[in-house]
Protein backbone atom coordinates (compact mmCIF):
# COMPACT_ATOMS: atom_id res chain seq x y z
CA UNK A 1 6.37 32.45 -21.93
CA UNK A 2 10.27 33.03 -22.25
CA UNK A 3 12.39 30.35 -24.04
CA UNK A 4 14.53 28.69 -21.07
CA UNK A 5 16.13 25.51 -20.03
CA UNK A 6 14.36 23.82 -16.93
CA UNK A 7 16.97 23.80 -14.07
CA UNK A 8 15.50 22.15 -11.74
CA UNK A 9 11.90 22.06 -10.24
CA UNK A 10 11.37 24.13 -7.02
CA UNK A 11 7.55 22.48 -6.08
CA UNK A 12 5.51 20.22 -7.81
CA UNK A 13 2.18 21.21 -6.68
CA UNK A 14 -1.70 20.09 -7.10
CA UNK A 15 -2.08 21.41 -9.93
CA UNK A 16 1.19 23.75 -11.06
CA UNK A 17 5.02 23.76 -10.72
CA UNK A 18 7.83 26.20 -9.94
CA UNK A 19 10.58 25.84 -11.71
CA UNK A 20 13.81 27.42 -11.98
CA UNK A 21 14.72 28.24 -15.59
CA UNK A 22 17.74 29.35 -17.74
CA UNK A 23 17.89 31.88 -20.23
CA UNK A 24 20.20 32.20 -23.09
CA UNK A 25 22.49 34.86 -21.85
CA UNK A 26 22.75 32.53 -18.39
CA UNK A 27 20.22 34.48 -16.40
CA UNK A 28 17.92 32.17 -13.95
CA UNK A 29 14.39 32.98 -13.58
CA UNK A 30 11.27 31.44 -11.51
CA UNK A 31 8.67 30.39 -13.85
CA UNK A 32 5.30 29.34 -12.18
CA UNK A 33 3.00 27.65 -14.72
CA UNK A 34 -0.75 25.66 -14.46
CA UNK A 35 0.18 21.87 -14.76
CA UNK A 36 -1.36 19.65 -17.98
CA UNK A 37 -1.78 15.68 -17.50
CA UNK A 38 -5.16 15.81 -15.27
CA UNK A 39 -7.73 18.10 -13.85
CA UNK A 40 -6.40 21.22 -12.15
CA UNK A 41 -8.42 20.80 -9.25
CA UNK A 42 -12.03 22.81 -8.42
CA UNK A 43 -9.93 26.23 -7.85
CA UNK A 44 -6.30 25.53 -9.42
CA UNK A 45 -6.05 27.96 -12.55
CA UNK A 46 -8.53 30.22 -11.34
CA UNK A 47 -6.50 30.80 -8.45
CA UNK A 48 -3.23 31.28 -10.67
CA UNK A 49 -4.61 34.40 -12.59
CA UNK A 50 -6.01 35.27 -8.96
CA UNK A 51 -2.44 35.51 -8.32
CA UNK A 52 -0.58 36.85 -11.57
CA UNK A 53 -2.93 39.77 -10.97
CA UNK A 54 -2.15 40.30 -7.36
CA UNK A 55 1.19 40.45 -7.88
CA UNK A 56 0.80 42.45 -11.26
CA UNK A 57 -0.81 45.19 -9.55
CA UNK A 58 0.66 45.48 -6.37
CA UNK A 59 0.70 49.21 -4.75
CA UNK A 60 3.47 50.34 -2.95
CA UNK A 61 4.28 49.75 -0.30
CA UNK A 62 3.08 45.89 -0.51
CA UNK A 63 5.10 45.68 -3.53
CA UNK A 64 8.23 46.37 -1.99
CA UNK A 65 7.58 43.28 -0.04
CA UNK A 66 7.45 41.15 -3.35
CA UNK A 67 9.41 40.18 -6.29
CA UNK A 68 8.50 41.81 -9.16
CA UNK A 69 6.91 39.92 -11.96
CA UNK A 70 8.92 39.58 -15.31
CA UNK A 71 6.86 38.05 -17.50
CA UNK A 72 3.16 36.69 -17.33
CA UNK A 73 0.83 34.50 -19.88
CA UNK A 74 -2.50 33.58 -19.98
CA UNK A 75 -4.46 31.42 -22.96
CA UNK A 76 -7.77 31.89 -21.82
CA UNK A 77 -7.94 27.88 -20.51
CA UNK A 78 -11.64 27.05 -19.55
CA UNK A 79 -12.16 24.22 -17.43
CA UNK A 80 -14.20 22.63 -20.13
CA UNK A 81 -11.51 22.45 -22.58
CA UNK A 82 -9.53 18.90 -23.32
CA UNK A 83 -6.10 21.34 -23.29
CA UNK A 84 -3.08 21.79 -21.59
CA UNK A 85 -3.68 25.23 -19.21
CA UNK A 86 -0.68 27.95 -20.97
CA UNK A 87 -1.06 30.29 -17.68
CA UNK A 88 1.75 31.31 -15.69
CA UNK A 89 4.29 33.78 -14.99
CA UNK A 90 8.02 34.64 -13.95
CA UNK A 91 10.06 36.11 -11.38
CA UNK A 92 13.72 36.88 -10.14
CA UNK A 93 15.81 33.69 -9.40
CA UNK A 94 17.20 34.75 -5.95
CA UNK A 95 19.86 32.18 -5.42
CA UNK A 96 21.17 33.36 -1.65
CA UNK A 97 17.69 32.82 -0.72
CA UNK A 98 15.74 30.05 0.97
CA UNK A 99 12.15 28.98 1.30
CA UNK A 100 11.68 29.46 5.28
CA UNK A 101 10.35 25.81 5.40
CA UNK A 102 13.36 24.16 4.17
CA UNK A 103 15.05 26.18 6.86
CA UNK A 104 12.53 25.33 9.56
CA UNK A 105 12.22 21.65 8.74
CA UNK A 106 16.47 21.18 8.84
CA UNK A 107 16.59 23.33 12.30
CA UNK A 108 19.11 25.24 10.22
CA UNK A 109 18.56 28.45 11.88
CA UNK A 110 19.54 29.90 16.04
CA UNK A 111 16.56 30.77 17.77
CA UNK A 112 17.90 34.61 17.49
CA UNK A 113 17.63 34.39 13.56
CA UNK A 114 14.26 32.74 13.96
CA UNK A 115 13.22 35.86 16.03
CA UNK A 116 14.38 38.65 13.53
CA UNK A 117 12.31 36.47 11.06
CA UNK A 118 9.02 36.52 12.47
CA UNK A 119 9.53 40.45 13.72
CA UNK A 120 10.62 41.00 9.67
CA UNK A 121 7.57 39.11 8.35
CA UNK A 122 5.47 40.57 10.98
CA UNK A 123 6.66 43.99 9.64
CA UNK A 124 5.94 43.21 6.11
CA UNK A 125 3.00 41.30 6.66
CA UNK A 126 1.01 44.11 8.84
CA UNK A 127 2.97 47.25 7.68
CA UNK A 128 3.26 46.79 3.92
CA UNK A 129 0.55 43.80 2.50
CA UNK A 130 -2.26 44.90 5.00
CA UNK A 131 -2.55 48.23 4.63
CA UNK A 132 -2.42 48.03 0.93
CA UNK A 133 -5.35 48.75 -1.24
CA UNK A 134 -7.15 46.03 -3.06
CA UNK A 135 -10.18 48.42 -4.50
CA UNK A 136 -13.02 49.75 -2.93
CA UNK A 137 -15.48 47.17 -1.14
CA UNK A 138 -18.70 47.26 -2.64
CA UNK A 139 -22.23 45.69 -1.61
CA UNK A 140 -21.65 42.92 -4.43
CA UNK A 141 -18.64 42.20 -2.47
CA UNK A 142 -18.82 38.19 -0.65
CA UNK A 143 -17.36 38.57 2.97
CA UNK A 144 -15.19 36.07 3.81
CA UNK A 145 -17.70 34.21 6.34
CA UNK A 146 -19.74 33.77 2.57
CA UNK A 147 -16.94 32.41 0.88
CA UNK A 148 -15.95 29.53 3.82
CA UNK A 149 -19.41 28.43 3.71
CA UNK A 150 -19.20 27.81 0.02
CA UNK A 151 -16.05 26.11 0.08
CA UNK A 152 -16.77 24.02 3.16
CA UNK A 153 -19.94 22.77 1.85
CA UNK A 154 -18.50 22.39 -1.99
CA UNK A 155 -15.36 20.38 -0.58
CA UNK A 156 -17.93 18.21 1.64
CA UNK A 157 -19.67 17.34 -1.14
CA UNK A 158 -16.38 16.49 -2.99
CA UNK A 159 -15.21 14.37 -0.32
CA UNK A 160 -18.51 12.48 0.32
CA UNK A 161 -17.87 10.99 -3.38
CA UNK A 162 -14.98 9.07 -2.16
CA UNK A 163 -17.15 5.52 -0.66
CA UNK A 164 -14.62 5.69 2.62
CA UNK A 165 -15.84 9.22 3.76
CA UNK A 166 -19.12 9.47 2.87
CA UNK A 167 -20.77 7.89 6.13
CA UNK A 168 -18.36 10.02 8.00
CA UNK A 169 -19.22 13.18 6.69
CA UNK A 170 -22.75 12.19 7.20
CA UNK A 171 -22.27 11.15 10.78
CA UNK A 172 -24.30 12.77 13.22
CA UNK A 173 -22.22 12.00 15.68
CA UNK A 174 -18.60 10.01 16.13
CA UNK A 175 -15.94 9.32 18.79
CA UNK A 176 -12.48 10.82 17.51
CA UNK A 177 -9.55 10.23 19.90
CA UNK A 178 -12.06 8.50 22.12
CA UNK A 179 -13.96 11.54 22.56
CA UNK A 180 -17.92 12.44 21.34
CA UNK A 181 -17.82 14.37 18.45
CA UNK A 182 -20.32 15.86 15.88
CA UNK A 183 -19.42 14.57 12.26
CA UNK A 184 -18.42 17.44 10.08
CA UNK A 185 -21.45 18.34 8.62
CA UNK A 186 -23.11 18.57 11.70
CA UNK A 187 -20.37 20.35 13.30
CA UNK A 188 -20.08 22.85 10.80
CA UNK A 189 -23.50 23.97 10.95
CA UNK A 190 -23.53 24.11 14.69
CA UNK A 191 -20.73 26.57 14.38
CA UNK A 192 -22.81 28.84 12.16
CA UNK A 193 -25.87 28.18 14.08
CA UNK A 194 -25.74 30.98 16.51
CA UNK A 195 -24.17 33.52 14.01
CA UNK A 196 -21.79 34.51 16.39
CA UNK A 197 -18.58 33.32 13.71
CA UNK A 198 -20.04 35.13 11.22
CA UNK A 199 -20.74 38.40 12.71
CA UNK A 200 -17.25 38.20 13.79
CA UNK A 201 -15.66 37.68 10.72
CA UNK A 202 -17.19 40.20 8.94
CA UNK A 203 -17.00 42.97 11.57
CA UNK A 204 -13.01 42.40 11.12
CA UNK A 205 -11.05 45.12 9.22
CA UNK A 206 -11.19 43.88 5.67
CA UNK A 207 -7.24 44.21 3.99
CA UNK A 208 -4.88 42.80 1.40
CA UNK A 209 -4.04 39.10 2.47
CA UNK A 210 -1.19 37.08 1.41
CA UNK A 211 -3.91 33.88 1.71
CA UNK A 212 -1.45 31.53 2.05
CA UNK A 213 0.94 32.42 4.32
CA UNK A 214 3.02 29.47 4.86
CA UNK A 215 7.11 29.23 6.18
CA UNK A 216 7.80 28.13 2.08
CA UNK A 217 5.85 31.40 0.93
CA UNK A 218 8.39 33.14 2.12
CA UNK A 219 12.30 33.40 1.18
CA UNK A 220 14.72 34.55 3.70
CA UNK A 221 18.58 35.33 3.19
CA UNK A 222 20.94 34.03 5.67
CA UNK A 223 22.81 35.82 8.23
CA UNK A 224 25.82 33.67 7.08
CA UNK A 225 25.17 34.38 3.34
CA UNK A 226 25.31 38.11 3.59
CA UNK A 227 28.48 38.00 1.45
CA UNK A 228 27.49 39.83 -1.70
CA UNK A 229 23.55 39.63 -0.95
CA UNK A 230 20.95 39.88 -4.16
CA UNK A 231 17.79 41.27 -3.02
CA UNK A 232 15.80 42.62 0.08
CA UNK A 233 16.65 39.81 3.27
CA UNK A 234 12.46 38.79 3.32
CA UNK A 235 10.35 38.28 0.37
CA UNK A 236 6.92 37.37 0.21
CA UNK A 237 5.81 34.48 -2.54
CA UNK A 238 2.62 32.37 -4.23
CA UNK A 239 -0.29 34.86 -2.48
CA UNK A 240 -3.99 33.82 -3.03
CA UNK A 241 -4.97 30.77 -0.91
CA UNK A 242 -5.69 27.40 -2.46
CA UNK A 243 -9.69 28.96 -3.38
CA UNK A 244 -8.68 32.21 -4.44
CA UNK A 245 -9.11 34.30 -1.19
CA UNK A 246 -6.96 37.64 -1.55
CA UNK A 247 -8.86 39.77 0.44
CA UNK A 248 -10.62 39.65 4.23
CA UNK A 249 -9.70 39.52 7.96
CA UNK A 250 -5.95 39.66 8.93
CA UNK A 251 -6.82 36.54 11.26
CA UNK A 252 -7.23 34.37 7.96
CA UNK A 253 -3.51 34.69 7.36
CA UNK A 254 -2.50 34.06 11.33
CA UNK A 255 -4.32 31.20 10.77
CA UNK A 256 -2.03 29.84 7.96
CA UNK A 257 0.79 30.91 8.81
CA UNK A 258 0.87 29.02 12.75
CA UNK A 259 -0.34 25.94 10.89
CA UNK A 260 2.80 25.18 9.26
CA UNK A 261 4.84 27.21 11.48
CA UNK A 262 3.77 24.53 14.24
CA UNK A 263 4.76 22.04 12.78
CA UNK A 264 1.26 20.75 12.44
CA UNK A 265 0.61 21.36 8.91
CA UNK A 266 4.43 19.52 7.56
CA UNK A 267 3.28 16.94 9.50
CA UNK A 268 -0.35 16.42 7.40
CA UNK A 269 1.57 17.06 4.23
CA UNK A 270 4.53 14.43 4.69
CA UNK A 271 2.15 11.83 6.60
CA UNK A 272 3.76 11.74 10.02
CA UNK A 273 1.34 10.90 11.26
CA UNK A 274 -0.90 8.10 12.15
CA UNK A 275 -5.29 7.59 11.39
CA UNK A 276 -7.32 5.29 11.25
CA UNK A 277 -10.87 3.87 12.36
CA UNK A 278 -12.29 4.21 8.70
CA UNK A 279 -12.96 0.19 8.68
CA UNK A 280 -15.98 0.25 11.26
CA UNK A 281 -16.44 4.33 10.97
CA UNK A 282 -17.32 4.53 14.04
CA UNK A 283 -13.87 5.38 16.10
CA UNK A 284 -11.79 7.21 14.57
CA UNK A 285 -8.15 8.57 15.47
CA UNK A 286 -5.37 10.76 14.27
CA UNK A 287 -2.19 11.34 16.43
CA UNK A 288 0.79 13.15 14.68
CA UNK A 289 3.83 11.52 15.90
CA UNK A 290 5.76 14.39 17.38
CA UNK A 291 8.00 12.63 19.26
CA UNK A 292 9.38 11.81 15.77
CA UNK A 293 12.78 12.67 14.25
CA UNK A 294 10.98 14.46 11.66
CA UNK A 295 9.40 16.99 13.71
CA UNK A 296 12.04 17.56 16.37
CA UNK A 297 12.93 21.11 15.08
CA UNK A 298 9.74 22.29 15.01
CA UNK A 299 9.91 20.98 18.99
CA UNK A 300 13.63 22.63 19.32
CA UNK A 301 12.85 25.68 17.82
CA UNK A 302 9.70 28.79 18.25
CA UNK A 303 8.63 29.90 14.71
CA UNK A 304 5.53 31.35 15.79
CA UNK A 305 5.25 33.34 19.14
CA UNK A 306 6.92 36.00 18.28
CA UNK A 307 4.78 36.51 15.14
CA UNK A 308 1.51 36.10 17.45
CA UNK A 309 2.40 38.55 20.01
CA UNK A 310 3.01 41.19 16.98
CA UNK A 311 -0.70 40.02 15.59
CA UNK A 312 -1.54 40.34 19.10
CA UNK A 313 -0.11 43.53 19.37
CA UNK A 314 -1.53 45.50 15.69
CA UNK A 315 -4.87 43.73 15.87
CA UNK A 316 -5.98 42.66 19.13
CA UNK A 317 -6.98 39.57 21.06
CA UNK A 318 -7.79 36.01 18.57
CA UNK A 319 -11.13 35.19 18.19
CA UNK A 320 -10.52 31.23 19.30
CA UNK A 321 -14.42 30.51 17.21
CA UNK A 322 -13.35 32.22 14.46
CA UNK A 323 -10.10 30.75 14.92
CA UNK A 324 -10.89 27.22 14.69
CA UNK A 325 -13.50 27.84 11.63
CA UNK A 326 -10.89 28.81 9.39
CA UNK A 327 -8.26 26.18 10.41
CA UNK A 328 -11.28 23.52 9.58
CA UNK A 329 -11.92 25.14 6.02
CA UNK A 330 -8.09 25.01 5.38
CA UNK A 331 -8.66 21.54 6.48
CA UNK A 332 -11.46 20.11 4.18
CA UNK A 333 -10.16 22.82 1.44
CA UNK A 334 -6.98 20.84 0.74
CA UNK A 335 -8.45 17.28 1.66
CA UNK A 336 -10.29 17.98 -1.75
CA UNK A 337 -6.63 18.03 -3.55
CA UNK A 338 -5.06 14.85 -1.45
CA UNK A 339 -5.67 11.38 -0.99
CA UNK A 340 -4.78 8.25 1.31
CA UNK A 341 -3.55 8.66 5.14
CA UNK A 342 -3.31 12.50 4.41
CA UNK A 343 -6.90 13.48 3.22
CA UNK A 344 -8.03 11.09 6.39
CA UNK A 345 -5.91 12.99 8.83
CA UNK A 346 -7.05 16.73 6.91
CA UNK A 347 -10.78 15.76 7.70
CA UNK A 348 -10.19 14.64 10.73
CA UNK A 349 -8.79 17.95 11.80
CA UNK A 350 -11.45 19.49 10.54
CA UNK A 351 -13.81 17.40 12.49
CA UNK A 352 -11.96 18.75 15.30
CA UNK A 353 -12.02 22.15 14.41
CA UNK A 354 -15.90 22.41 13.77
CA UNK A 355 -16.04 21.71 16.43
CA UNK A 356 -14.00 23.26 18.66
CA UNK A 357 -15.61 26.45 16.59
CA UNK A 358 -19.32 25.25 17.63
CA UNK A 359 -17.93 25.75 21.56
């Protein structure tokens, strides 16, 4: 790790922070590192390295479509060990540039600049990451459809630990928005039951994911700040998804990527939203308010369509199943790494998307 002055912090997440960092000569860099104080989740620094080596050996052209990495660091951290994880790496400071997020959640961009966004990111995305090699598969290799079983039942498990959700993820059955539902257990393994999901999944093209395509992965530069510009107008940021995923079907990042750029998943993450029906677990609700303040540029503005019809376009029609399976395992996925109104409202969703997935 460089010597440097902390800025100013950029995300303080689950379990690492980005921080903006000075150098002695003045330069500004983007460190990344695992966070100390508590347990870094069930995936956290596993998925970090997952990361410093996607981005370390990025072919061309995906690597165009990334900043480059500056400096990296690793300890060799177990999970065992009573230490503070050393693992974490730099980039380029690109100070003309702004997490798309930020933009979307201010409404600080026309609907034209919106457009040239999704058709740039669409470009990068399915001409440059995609197409990239990420090794030869091999028979050893766990599809995806493997690796959202695992997670699904591993974060059920985690989540029937806290006393408020275990009878709910043991549920049978439930009413959610005053509708019959299967609880999430239940639901998930309808889903499977037929094998139709997985067969689909794994008969997708397998490529390079970002796997975690969100508006805040990625850093645009402003019509209006074209004045002396540093750096390409779209980058790419933080690949590998919360569990580690870097490789599988292009409809994995879709997935992500329409969740926040819906204004569905800000709304989880900031808590507008209201849940409840955990006291007699029996009726349960979760409405996001999106009538609220909060949300009104996401209502104001299209972040997404254009994006879809240029999925639509390179890979075909979505898979609504498959579709709704993944959106779930986001779901319970992050519900692992949250807590109060949030986690409730994350497996909620999930509860929906099960299943919506089981048809």
């Amino acid at each position: 790790m460089t010597a440097g002055r902390v800025v100013r912090t950029l995300k303080d997440g689950y379990w690492d922070r980005t921080e903006v960092v000075e150098l002695g000569d003045g330069s500004r860099r983007v460190r990344k590192s695992a966070k100390g104080g508590g347990p870094p989740g069930p995936w956290g620094v596993a998925a970090l390295r997952k990361e410093i080596a996607y981005l370390s050996t990025l072919p061309e052209p995906a690597r165009a479509a990334f900043p480059p990495v500056l400096a990296a660091w690793d300890d060799g951290w177990e999970p065992a060990s009573a230490e503070t994880p050393q693992v974490g790496y730099e980039i380029p400071f690109y100070a003309d540039h702004t997490d798309a997020g930020a933009l979307a959640r201010k409404g600080a961009l026309a609907q034209a600049e919106i457009d040239l966004f999704q058709e740039r990111l669409a470009t990068a995305l399915f001409e440059g990451v995609h197409p990239a090699a990420i090794g030869p598969a091999t028979p050893a290799s766990e599809p995806l459809s493997a690796h959202v079983v695992s997670v699904v039942a591993e974060a059920l498990r985690a989540l029937a630990a806290d006393p408020d959700l275990e009878s709910l993820i043991d549920a049978e059955s439930i009413r959610l928005n005053g509708e019959p539902q299967a609880g999430p257990r239940a639901a998930f393994a309808r889903a499977l039951a037929d094998g139709a999901i997985v067969a689909a999944l794994d008969a997708e093209p397998q490529v390079r994911l970002h796997g975690d395509l969100l508006l805040e992965n990625v850093l645009w530069r402003r019509a209006d700040g074209e004045a002396g510009p540093v750096g390409p107008r779209l980058l790419l940021i933080d690949p590998v998804s919360v569990a580690g995923v870097e490789r599988g079907p292009p409809l994995f990042d879709l997935v992500k990527y329409e969740s926040y750029a819906t204004g569905e998943l800000p709304a989880l993450r900031f808590e507008w939203l209201d849940v409840g029906g955990f006291e007699d677990r029996a009726d349960y609700w979760s409405r996001i308010r999106w009538g609220s303040p909060e949300l009104a540029p996401f209502r104001t503005f299209d972040w997404h369509t254009r994006f879809r019809r240029a999925f639509e376009a390179r890979y075909g029609a979505v898979n609504r199943r498959a579709y709704r399976l993944i959106d779930g395992y986001f779901s319970v996925a992050m519900a692992v790494n949250t807590g109060g109104a949030q986690r409730r409202a994350r497996l909620l969703k999930a509860v929906s998307d099960f299943n919506a997935a089981a048809g």
